[in-house]
C-alpha atoms as a PDB file:
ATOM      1  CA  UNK A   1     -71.365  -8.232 -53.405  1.00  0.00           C
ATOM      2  CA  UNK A   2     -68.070 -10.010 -51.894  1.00  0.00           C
ATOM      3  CA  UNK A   3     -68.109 -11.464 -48.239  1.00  0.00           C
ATOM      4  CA  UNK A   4     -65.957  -8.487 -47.096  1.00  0.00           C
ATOM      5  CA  UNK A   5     -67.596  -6.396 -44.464  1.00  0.00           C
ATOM      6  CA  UNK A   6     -67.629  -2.550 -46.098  1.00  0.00           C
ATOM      7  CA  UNK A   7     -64.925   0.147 -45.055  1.00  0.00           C
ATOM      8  CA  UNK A   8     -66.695   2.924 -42.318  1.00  0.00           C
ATOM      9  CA  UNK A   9     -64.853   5.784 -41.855  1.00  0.00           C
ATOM     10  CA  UNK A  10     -65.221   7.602 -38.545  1.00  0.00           C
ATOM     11  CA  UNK A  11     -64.030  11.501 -37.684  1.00  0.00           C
ATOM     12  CA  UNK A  12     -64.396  12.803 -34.819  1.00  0.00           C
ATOM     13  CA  UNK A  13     -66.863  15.629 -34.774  1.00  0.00           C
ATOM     14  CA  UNK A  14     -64.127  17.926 -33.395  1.00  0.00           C
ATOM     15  CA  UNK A  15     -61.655  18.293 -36.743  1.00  0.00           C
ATOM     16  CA  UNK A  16     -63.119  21.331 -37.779  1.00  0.00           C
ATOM     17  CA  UNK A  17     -62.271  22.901 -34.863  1.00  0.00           C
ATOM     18  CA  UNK A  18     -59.803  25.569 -34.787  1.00  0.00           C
ATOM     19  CA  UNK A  19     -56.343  24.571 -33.259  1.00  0.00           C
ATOM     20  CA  UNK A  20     -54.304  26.606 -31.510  1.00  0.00           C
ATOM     21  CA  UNK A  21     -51.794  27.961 -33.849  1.00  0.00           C
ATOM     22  CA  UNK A  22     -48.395  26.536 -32.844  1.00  0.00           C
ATOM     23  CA  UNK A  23     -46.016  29.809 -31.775  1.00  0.00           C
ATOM     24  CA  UNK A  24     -42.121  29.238 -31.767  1.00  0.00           C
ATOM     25  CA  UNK A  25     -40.128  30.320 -29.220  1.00  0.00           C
ATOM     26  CA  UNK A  26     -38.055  31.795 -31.558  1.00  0.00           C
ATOM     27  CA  UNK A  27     -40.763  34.322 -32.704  1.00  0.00           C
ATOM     28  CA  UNK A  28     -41.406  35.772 -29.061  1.00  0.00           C
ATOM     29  CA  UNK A  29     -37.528  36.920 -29.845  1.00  0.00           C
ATOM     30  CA  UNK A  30     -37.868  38.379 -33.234  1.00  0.00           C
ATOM     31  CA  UNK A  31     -40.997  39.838 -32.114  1.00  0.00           C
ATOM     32  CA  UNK A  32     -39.310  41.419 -29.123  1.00  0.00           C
ATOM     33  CA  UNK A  33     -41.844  40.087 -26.888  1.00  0.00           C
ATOM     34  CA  UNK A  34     -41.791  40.314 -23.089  1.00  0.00           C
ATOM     35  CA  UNK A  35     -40.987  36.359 -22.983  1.00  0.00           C
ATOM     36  CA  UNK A  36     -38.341  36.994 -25.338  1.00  0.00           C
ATOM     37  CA  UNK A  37     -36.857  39.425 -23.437  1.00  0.00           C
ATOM     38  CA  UNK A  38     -36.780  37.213 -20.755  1.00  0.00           C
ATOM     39  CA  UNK A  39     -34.830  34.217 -22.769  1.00  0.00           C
ATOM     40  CA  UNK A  40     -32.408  36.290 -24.652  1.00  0.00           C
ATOM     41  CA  UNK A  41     -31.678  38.079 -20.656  1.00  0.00           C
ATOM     42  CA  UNK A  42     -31.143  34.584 -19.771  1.00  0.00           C
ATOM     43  CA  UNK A  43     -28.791  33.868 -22.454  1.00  0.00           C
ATOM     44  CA  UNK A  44     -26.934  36.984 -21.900  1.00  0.00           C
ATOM     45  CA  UNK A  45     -27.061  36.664 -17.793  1.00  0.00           C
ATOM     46  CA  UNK A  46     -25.340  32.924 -18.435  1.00  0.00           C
ATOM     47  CA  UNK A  47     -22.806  33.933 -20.890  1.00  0.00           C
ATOM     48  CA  UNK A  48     -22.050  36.900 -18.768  1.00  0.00           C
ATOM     49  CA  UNK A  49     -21.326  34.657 -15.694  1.00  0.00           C
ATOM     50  CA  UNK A  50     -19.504  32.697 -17.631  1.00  0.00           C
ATOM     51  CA  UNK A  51     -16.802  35.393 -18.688  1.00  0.00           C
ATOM     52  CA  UNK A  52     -16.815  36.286 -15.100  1.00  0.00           C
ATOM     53  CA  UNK A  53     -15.719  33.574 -14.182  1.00  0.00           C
ATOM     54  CA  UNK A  54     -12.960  33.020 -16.718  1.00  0.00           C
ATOM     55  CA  UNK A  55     -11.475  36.312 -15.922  1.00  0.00           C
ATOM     56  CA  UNK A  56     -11.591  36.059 -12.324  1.00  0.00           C
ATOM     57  CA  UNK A  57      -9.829  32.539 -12.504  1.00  0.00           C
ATOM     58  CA  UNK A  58      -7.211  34.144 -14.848  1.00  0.00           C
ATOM     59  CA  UNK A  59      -6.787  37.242 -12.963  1.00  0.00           C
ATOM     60  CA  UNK A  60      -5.845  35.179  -9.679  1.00  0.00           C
ATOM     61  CA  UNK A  61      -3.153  33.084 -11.363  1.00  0.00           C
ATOM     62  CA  UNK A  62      -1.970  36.349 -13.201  1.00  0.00           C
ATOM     63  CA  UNK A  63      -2.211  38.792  -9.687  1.00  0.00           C
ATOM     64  CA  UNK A  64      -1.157  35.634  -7.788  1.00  0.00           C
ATOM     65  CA  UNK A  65       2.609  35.380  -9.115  1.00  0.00           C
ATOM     66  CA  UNK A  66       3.771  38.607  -7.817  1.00  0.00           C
ATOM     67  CA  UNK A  67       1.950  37.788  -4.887  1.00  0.00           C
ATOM     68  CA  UNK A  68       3.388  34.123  -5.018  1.00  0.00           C
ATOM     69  CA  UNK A  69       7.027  35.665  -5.165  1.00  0.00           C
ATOM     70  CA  UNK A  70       6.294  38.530  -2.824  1.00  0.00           C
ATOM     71  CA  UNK A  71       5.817  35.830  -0.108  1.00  0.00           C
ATOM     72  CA  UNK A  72       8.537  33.796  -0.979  1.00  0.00           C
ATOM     73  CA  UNK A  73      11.316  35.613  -1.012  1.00  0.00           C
ATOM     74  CA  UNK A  74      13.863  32.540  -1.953  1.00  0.00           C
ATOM     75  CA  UNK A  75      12.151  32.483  -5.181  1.00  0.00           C
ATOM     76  CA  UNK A  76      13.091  35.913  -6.235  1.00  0.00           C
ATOM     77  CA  UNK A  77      17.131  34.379  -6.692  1.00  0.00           C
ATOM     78  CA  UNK A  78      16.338  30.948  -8.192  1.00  0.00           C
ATOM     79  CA  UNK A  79      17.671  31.260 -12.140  1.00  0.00           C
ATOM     80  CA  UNK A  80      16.372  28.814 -14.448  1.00  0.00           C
ATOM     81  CA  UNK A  81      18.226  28.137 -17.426  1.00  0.00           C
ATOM     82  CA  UNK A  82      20.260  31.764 -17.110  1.00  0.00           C
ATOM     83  CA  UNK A  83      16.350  33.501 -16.366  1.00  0.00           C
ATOM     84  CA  UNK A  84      15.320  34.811 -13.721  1.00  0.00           C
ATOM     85  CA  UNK A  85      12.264  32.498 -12.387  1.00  0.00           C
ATOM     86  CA  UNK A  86       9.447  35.359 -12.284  1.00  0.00           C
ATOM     87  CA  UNK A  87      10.727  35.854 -15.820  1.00  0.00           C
ATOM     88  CA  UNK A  88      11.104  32.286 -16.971  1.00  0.00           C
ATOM     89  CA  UNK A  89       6.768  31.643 -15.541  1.00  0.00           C
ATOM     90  CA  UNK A  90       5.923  34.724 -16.332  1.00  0.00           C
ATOM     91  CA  UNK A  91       6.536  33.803 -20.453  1.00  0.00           C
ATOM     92  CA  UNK A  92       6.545  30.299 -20.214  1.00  0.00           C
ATOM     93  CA  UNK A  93       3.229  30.066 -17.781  1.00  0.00           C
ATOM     94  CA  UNK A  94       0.880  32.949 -18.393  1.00  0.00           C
ATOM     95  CA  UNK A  95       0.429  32.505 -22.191  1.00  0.00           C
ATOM     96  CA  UNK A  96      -0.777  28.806 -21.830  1.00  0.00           C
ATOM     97  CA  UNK A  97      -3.259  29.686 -18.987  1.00  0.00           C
ATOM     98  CA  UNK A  98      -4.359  32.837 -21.333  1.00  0.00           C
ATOM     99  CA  UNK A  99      -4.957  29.732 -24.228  1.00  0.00           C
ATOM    100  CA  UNK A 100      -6.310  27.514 -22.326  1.00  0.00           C
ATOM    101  CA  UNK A 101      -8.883  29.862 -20.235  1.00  0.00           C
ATOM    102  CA  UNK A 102      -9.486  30.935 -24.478  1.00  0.00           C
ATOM    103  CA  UNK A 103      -9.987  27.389 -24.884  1.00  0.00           C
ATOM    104  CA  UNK A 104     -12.504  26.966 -21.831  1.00  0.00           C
ATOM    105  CA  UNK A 105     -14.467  30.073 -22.596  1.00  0.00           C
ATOM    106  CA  UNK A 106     -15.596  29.474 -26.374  1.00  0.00           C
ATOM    107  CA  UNK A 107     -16.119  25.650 -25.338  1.00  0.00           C
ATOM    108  CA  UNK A 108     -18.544  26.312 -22.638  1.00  0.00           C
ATOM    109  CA  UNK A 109     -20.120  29.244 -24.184  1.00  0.00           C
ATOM    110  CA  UNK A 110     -20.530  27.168 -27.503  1.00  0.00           C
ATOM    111  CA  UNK A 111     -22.381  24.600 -25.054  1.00  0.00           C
ATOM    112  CA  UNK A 112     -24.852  27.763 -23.629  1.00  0.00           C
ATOM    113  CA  UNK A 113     -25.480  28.569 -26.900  1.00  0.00           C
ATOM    114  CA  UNK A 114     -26.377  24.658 -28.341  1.00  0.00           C
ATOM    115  CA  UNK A 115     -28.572  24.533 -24.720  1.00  0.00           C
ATOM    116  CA  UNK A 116     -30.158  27.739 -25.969  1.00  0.00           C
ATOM    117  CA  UNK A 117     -31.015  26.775 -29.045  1.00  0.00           C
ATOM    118  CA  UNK A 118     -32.389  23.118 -28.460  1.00  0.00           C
ATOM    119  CA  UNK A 119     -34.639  24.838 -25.619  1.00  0.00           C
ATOM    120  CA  UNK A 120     -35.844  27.265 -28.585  1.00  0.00           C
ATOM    121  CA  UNK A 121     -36.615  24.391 -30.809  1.00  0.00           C
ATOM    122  CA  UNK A 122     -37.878  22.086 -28.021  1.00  0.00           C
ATOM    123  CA  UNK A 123     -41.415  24.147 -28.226  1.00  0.00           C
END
């Protein structure tokens, strides 16, 4: 026999019992559980809320030009480059804020999405 001391192995006496089986997030929602109900209503309440507030942002700057040139009355003559003004925002202004509220919408609503889905695989 060599001078090494011999190798003990030592379990605990608890392996064999049973573990609690790990349950995904993701399967309360295929499942249709109550709790998944109450994630994929979360999801929905927060996109929701979010195109809410795009087209409320929108609809001001788009119902705030005639309002803009209803008020100011001095605007109504001023010609820009032969076009009438309301004419010359209304095609040169209104598209770009239509793009870029686009733009806004699918970023953030990407973003909900990626939150979602890390809190789904966070369990």
């Amino acid at each position: 026999m060599s001078g090494k001391p011999r190798r003990v192995v030592v379990t605990s006496p608890r392996t064999g019992a049973a573990r609690r089986p790990r349950h995904p997030l993701t399967l309360e929602i295929d499942e249709q559980t109550q709790l998944g109900e109450v994630y994929m209503k979360s999801l929905v309440r927060t996109q929701f809320r979010l195109a809410l507030f795009v087209c409320t942002v929108l609809a001001c700057v788009v119902g705030g030009l005639p309002l803009l040139f209803l008020l100011v009355p001095e605007l109504r003559g001023v010609r820009l480059l032969g076009v009438p003004l309301a004419w010359a925002v209304l095609a040169g202004l209104i598209y770009p804020a239509f793009v870029a509220g686009a733009w806004l919408y699918v970023r953030q609503a990407e973003r909900n999405e990626r939150d979602f889905a890390e809190l789904m695989d966070a369990e």
